[in-house]
N, C-alpha and C. Protein backbone atom coordinates (compact mmCIF):
# COMPACT_ATOMS: atom_id res chain seq x y z
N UNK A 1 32.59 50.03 50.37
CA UNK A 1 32.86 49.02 49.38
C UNK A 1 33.16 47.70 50.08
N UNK A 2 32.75 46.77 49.61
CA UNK A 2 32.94 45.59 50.11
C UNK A 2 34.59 44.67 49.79
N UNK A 3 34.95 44.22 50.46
CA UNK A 3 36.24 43.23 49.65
C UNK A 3 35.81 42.83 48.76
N UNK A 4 36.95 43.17 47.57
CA UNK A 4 36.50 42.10 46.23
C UNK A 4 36.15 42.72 45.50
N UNK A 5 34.95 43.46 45.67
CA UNK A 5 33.96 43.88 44.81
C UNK A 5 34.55 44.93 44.22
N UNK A 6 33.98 45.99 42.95
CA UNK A 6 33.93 46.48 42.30
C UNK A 6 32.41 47.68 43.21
N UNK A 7 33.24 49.40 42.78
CA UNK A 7 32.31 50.21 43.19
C UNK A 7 31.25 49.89 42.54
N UNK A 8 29.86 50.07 43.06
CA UNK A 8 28.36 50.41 41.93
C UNK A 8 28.52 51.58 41.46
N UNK A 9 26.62 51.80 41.97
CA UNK A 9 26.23 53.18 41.12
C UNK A 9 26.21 53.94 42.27
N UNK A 10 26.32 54.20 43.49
CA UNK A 10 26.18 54.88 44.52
C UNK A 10 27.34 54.68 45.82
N UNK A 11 28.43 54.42 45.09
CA UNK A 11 29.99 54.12 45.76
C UNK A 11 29.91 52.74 46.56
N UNK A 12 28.56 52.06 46.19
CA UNK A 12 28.94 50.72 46.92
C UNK A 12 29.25 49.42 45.54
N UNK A 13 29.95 48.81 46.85
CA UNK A 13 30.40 47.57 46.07
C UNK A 13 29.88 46.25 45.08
N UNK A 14 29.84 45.83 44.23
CA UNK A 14 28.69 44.94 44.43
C UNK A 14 29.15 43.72 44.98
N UNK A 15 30.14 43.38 45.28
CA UNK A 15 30.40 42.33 46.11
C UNK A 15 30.30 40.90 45.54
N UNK A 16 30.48 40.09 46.05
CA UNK A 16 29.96 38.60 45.66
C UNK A 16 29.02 37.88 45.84
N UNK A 17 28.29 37.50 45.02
CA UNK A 17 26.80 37.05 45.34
C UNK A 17 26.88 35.38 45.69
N UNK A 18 26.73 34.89 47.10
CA UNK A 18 27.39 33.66 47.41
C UNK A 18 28.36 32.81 46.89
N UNK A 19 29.17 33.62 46.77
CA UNK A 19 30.31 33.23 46.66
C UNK A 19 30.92 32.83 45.19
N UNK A 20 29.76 33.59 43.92
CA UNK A 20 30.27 33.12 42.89
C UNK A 20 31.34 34.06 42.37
N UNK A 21 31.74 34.71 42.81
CA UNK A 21 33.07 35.87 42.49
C UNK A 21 32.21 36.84 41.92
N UNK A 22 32.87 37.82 41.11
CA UNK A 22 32.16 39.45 40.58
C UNK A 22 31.91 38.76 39.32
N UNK A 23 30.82 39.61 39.06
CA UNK A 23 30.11 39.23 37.80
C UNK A 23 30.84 40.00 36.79
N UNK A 24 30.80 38.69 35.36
CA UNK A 24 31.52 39.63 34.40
C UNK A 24 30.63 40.09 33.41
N UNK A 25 31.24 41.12 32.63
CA UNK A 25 29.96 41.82 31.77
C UNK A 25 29.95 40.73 30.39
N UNK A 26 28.71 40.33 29.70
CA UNK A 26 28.44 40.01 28.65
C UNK A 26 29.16 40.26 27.52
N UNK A 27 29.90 39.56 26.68
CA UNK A 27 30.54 39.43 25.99
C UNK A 27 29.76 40.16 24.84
N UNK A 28 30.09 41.28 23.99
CA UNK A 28 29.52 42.02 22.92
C UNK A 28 30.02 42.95 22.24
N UNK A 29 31.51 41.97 22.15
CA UNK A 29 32.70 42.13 20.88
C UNK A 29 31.89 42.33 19.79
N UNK A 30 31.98 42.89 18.48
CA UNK A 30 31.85 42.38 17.48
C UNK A 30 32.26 41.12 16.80
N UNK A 31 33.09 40.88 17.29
CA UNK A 31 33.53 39.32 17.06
C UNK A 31 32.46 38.41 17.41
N UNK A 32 32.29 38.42 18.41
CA UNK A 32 31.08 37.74 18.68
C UNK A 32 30.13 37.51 18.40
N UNK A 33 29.56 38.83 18.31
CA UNK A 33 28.46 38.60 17.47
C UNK A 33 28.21 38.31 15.99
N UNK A 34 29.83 38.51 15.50
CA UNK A 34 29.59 38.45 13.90
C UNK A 34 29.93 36.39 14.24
N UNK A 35 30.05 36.30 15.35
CA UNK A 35 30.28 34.53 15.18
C UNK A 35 29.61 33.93 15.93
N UNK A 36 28.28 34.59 16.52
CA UNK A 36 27.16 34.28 16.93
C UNK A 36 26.13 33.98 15.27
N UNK A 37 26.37 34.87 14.42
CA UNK A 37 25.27 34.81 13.21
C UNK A 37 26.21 34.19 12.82
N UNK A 38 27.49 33.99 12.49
CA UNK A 38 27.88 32.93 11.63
C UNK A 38 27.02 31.00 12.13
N UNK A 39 27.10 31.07 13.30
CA UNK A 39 26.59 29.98 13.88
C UNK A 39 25.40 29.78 12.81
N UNK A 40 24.64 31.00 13.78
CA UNK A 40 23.20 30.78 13.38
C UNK A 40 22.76 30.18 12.10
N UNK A 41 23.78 31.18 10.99
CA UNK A 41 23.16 30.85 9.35
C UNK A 41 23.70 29.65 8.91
N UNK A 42 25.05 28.89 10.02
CA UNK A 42 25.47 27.70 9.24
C UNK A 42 24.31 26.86 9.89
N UNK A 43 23.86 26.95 10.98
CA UNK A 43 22.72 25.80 11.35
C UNK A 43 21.59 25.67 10.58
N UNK A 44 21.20 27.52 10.52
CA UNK A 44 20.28 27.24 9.22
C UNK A 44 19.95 26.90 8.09
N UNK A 45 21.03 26.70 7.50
CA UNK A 45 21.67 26.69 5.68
C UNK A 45 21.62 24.85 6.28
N UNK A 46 22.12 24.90 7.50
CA UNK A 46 22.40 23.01 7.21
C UNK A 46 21.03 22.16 7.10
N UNK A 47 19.89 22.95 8.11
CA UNK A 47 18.29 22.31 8.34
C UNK A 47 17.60 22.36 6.96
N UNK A 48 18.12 23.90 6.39
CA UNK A 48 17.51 23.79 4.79
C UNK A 48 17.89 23.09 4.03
N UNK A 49 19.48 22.57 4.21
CA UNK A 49 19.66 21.70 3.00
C UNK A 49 19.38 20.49 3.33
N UNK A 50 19.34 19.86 5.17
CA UNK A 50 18.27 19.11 4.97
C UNK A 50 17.41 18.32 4.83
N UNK A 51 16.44 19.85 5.10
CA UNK A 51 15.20 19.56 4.04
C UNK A 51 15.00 19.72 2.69
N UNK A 52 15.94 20.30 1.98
CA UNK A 52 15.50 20.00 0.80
C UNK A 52 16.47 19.04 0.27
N UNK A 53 17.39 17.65 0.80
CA UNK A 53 17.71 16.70 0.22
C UNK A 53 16.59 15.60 0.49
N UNK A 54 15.89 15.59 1.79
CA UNK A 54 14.49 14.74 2.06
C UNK A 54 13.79 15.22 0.77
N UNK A 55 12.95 16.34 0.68
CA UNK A 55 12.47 16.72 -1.00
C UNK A 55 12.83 16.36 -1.78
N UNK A 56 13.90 16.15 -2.18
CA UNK A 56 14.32 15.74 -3.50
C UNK A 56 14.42 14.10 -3.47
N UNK A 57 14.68 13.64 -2.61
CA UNK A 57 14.95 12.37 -2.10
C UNK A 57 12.72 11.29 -2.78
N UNK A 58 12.69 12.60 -1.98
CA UNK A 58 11.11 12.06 -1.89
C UNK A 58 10.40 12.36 -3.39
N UNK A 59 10.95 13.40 -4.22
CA UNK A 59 10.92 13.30 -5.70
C UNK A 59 11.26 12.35 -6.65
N UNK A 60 12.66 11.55 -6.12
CA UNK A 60 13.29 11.23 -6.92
C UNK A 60 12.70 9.68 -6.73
N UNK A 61 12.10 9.19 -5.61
CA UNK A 61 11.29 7.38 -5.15
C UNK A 61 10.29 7.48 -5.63
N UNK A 62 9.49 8.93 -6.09
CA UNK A 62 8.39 9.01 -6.82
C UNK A 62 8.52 8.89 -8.40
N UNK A 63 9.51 9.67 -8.83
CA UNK A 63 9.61 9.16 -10.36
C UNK A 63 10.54 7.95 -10.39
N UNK A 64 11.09 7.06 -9.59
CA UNK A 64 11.30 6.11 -10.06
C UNK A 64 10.20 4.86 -9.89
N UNK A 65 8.97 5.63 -9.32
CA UNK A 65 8.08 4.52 -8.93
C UNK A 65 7.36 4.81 -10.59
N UNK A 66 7.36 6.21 -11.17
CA UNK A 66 6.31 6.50 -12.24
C UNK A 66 7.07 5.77 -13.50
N UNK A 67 8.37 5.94 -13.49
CA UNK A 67 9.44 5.21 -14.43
C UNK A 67 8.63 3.50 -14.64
N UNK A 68 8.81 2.96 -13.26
CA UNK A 68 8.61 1.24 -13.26
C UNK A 68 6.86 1.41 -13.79
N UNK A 69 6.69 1.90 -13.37
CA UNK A 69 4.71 1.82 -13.32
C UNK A 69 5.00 1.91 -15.06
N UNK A 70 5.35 3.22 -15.53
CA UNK A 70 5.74 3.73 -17.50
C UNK A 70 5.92 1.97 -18.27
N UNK A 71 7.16 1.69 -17.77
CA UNK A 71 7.39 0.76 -18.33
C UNK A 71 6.79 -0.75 -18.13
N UNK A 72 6.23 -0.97 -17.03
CA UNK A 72 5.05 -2.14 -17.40
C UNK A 72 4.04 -1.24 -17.95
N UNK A 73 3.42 -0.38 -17.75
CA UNK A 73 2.61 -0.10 -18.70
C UNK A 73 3.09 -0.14 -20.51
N UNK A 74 4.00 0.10 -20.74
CA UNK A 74 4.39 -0.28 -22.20
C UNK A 74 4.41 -1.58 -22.64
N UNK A 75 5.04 -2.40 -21.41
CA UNK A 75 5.05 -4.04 -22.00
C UNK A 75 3.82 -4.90 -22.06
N UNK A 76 2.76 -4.32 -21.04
CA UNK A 76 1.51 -4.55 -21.46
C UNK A 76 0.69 -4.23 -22.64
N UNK A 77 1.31 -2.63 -22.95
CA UNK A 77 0.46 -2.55 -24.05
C UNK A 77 0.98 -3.20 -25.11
N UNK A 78 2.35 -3.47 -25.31
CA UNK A 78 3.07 -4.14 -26.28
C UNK A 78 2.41 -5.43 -26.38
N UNK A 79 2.00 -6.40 -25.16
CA UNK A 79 1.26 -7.35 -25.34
C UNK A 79 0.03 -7.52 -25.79
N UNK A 80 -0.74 -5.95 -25.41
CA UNK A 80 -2.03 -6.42 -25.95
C UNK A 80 -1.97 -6.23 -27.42
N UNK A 81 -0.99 -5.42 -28.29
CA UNK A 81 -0.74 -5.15 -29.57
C UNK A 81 -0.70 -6.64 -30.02
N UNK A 82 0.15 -6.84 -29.32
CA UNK A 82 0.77 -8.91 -30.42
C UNK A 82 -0.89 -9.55 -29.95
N UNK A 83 -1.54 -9.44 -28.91
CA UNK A 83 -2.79 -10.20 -28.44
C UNK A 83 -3.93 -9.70 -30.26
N UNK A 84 -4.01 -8.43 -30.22
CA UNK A 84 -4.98 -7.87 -31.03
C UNK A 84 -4.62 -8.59 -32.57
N UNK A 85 -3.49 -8.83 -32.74
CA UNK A 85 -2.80 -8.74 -34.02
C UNK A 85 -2.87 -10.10 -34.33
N UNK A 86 -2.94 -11.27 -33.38
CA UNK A 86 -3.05 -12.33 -33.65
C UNK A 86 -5.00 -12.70 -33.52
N UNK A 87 -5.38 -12.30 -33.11
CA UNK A 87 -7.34 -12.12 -33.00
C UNK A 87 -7.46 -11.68 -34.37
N UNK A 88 -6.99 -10.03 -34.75
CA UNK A 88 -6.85 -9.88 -36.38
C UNK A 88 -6.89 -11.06 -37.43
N UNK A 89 -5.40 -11.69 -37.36
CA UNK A 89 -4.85 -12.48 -38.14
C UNK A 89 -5.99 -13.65 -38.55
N UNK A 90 -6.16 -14.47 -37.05
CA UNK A 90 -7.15 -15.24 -36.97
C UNK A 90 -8.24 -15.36 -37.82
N UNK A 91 -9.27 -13.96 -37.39
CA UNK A 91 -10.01 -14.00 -37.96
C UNK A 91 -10.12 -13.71 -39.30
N UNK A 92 -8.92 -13.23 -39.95
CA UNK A 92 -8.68 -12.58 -41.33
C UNK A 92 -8.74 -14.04 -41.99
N UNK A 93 -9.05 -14.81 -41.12
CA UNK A 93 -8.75 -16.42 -42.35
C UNK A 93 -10.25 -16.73 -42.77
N UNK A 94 -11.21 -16.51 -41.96
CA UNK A 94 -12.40 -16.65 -42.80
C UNK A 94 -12.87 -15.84 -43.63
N UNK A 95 -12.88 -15.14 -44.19
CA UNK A 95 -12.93 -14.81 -45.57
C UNK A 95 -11.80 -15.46 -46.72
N UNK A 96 -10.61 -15.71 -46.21
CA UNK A 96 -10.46 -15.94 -47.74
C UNK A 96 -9.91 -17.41 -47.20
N UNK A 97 -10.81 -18.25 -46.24
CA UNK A 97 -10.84 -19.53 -46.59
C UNK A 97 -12.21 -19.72 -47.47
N UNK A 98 -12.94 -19.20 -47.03
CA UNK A 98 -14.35 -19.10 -47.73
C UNK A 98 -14.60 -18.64 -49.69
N UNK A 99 -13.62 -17.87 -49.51
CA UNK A 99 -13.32 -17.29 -50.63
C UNK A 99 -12.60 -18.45 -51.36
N UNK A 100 -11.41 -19.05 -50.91
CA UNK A 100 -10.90 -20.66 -51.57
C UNK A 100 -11.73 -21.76 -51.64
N UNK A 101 -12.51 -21.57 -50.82
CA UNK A 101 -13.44 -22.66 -50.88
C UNK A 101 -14.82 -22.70 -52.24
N UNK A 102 -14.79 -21.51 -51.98
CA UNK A 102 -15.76 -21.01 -53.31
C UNK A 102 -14.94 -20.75 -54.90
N UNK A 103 -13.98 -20.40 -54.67
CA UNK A 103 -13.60 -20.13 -55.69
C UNK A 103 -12.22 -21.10 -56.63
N UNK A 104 -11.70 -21.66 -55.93
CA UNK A 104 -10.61 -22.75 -55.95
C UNK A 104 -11.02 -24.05 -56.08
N UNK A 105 -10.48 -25.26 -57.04
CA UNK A 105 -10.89 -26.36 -56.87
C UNK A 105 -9.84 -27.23 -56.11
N UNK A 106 -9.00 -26.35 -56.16
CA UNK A 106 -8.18 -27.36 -54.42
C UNK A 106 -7.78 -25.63 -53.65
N UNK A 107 -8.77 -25.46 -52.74
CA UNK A 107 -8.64 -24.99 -51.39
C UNK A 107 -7.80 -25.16 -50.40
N UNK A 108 -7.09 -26.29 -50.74
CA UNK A 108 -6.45 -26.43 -49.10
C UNK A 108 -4.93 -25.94 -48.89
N UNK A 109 -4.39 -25.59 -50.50
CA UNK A 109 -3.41 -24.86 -49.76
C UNK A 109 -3.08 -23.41 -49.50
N UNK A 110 -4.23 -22.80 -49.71
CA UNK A 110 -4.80 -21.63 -49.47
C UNK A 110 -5.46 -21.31 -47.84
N UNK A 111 -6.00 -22.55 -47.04
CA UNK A 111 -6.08 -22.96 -46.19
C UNK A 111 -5.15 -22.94 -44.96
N UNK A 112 -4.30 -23.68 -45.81
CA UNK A 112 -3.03 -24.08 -44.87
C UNK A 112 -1.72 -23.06 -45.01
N UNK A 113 -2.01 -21.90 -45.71
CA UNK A 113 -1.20 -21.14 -46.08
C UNK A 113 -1.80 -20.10 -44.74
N UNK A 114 -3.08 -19.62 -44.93
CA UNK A 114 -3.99 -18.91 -43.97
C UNK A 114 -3.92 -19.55 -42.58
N UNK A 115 -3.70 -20.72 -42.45
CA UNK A 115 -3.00 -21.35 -41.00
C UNK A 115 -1.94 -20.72 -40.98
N UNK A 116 -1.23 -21.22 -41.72
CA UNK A 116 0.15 -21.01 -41.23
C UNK A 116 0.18 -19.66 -40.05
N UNK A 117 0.15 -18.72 -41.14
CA UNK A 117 0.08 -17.48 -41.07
C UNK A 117 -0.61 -17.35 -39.42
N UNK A 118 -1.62 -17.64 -39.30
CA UNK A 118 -2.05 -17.39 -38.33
C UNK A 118 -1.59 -18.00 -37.13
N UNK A 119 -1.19 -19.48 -37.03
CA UNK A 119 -0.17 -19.94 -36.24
C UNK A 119 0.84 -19.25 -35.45
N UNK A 120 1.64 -18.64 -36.45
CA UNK A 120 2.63 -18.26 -36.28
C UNK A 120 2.07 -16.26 -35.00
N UNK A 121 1.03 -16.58 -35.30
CA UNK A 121 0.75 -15.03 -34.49
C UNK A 121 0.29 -15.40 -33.44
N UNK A 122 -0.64 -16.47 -33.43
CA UNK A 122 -1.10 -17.19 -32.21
C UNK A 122 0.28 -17.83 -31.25
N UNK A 123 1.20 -17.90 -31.79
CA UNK A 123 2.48 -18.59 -31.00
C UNK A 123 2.75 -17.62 -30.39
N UNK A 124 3.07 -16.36 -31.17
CA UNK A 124 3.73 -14.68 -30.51
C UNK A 124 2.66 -14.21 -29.32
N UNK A 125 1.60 -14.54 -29.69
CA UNK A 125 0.62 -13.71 -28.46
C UNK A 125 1.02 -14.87 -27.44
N UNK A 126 1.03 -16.30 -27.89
CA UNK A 126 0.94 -16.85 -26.37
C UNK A 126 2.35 -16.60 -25.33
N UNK A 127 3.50 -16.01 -26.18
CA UNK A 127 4.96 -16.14 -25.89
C UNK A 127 4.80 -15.07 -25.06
N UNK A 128 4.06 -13.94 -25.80
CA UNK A 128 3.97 -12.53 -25.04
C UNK A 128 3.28 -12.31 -23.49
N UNK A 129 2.21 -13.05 -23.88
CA UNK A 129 1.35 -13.22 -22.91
C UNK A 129 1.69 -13.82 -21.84
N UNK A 130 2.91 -15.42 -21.84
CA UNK A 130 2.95 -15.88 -20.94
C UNK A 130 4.79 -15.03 -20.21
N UNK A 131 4.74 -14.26 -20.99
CA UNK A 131 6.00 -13.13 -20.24
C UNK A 131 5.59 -12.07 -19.17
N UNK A 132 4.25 -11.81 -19.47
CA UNK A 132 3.34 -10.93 -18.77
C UNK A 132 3.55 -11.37 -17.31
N UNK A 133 3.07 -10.44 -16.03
CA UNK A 133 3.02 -10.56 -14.79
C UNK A 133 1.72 -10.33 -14.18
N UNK A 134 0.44 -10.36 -15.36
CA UNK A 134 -0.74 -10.46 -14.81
C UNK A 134 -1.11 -11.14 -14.09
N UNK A 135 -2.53 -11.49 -13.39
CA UNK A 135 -3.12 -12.29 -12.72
C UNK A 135 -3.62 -13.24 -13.49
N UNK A 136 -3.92 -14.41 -13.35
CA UNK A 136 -4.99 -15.39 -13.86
C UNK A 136 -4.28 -15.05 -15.31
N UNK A 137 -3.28 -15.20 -15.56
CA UNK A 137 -2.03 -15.42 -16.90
C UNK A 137 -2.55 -17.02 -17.29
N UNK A 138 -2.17 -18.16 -16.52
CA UNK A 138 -2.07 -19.02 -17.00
C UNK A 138 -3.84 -20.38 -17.22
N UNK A 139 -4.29 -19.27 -16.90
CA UNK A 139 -5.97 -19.83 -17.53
C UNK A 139 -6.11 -18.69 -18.86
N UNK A 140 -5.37 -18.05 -19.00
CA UNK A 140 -5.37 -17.24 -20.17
C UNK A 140 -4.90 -17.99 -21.54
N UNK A 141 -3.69 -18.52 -20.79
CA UNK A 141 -3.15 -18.98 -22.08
C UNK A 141 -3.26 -20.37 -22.37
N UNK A 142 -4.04 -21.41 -21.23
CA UNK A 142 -4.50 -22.29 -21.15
C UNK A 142 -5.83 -22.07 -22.48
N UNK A 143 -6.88 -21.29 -21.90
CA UNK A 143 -8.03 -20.60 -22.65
C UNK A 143 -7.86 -20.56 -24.55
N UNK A 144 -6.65 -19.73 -24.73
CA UNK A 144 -6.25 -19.37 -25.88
C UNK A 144 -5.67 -20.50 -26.51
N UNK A 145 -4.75 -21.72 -25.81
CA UNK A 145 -4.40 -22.76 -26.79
C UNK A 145 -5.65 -24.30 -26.87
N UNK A 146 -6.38 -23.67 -25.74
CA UNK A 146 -7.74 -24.46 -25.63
C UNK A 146 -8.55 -24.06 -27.35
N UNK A 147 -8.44 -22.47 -27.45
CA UNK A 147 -9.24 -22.42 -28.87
C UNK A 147 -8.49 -22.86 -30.02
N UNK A 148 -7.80 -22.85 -29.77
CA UNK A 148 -6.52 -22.96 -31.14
C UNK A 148 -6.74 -24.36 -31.34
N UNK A 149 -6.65 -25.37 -30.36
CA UNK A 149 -6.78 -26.48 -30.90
C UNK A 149 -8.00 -27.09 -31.14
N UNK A 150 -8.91 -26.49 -30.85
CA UNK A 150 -10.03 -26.97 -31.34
C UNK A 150 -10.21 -26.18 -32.90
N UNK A 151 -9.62 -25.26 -33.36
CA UNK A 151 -9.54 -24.39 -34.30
C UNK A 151 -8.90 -25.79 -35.45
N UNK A 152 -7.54 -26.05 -35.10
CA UNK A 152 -6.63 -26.93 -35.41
C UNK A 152 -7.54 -28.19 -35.90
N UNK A 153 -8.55 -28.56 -34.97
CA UNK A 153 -9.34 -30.12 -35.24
C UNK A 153 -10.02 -29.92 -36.78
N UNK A 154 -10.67 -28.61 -36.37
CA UNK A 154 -11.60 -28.32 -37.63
C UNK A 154 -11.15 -27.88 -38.72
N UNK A 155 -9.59 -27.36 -39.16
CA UNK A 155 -9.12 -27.05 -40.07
C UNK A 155 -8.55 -28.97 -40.59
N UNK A 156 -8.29 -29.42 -39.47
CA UNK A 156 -7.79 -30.78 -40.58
C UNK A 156 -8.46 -31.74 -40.61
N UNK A 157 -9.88 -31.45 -41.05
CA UNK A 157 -11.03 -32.15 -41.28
C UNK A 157 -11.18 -32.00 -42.71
């Protein structure tokens, strides 16, 4: 047997292997190992949760992108509603200016009643329109009070 050492398997020592003292045996308490897997499953439970707060994270920038996208899509369509409704209106005046004109011996305040009316829708589309965040908005509504007043010349003729 050597100094130091501990007998082997055949009455020799094992001695010290340059000088790092006797080797000790591997730790394989149950303790240990039940706090070896405790490790393990808290590291794991922590990578899963995560990844699944990135997931959800990455769910939640997506429906708030579908939310914003939802709601300009509503205020657009809300605009093209007041847009359609005043084109409607508009055109709803020739017939029954035509109709006053034929049938009325003073037309004009049947006329100017059918303005009015329509005025007042042509104002809402341009209000709506110029709230909008489209492109090329303001040759739009340039365009639209461009017809109106030429509309305007020929009604107070």
């Amino acid at each position: 047997m050597v100094p130091g050492g501990r007998p082997g398997r055949h009455g020799r020592g094992t001695g010290t292997i340059c000088g790092a003292g006797p080797r000790q045996p591997e730790d394989t308490t149950p303790e240990h190992v039940q706090a070896s897997i405790t490790k393990f499953l808290i590291a794991s439970l922590g990578i899963l949760m995560t990844g699944l707060f990135v997931a959800v994270l990455i769910l939640a920038v997506q429906a708030w992108s579908n939310f914003a996208l939802a709601g300009r899509i509503a205020r657009l369509t809300s605009t093209d509603h007041t847009l359609f409704n005043a084109l409607v209106t508009v055109r709803a005046q020739i017939p029954k200016d035509s109709t006053a004109l034929i049938a009325q011996d003073e037309p004009r305040l049947v006329m100017q009643a059918t303005h009015r009316e329509a005025s007042l829708t042509v104002t809402a589309a341009l209000e709506a329109l110029q709230a909008t965040d489209i492109a090329d908005r303001a040759q739009f509504v340039a365009a639209i009070r461009s017809a109106w007043a030429k509309r305007k010349r020929c009604n107070s003729r």
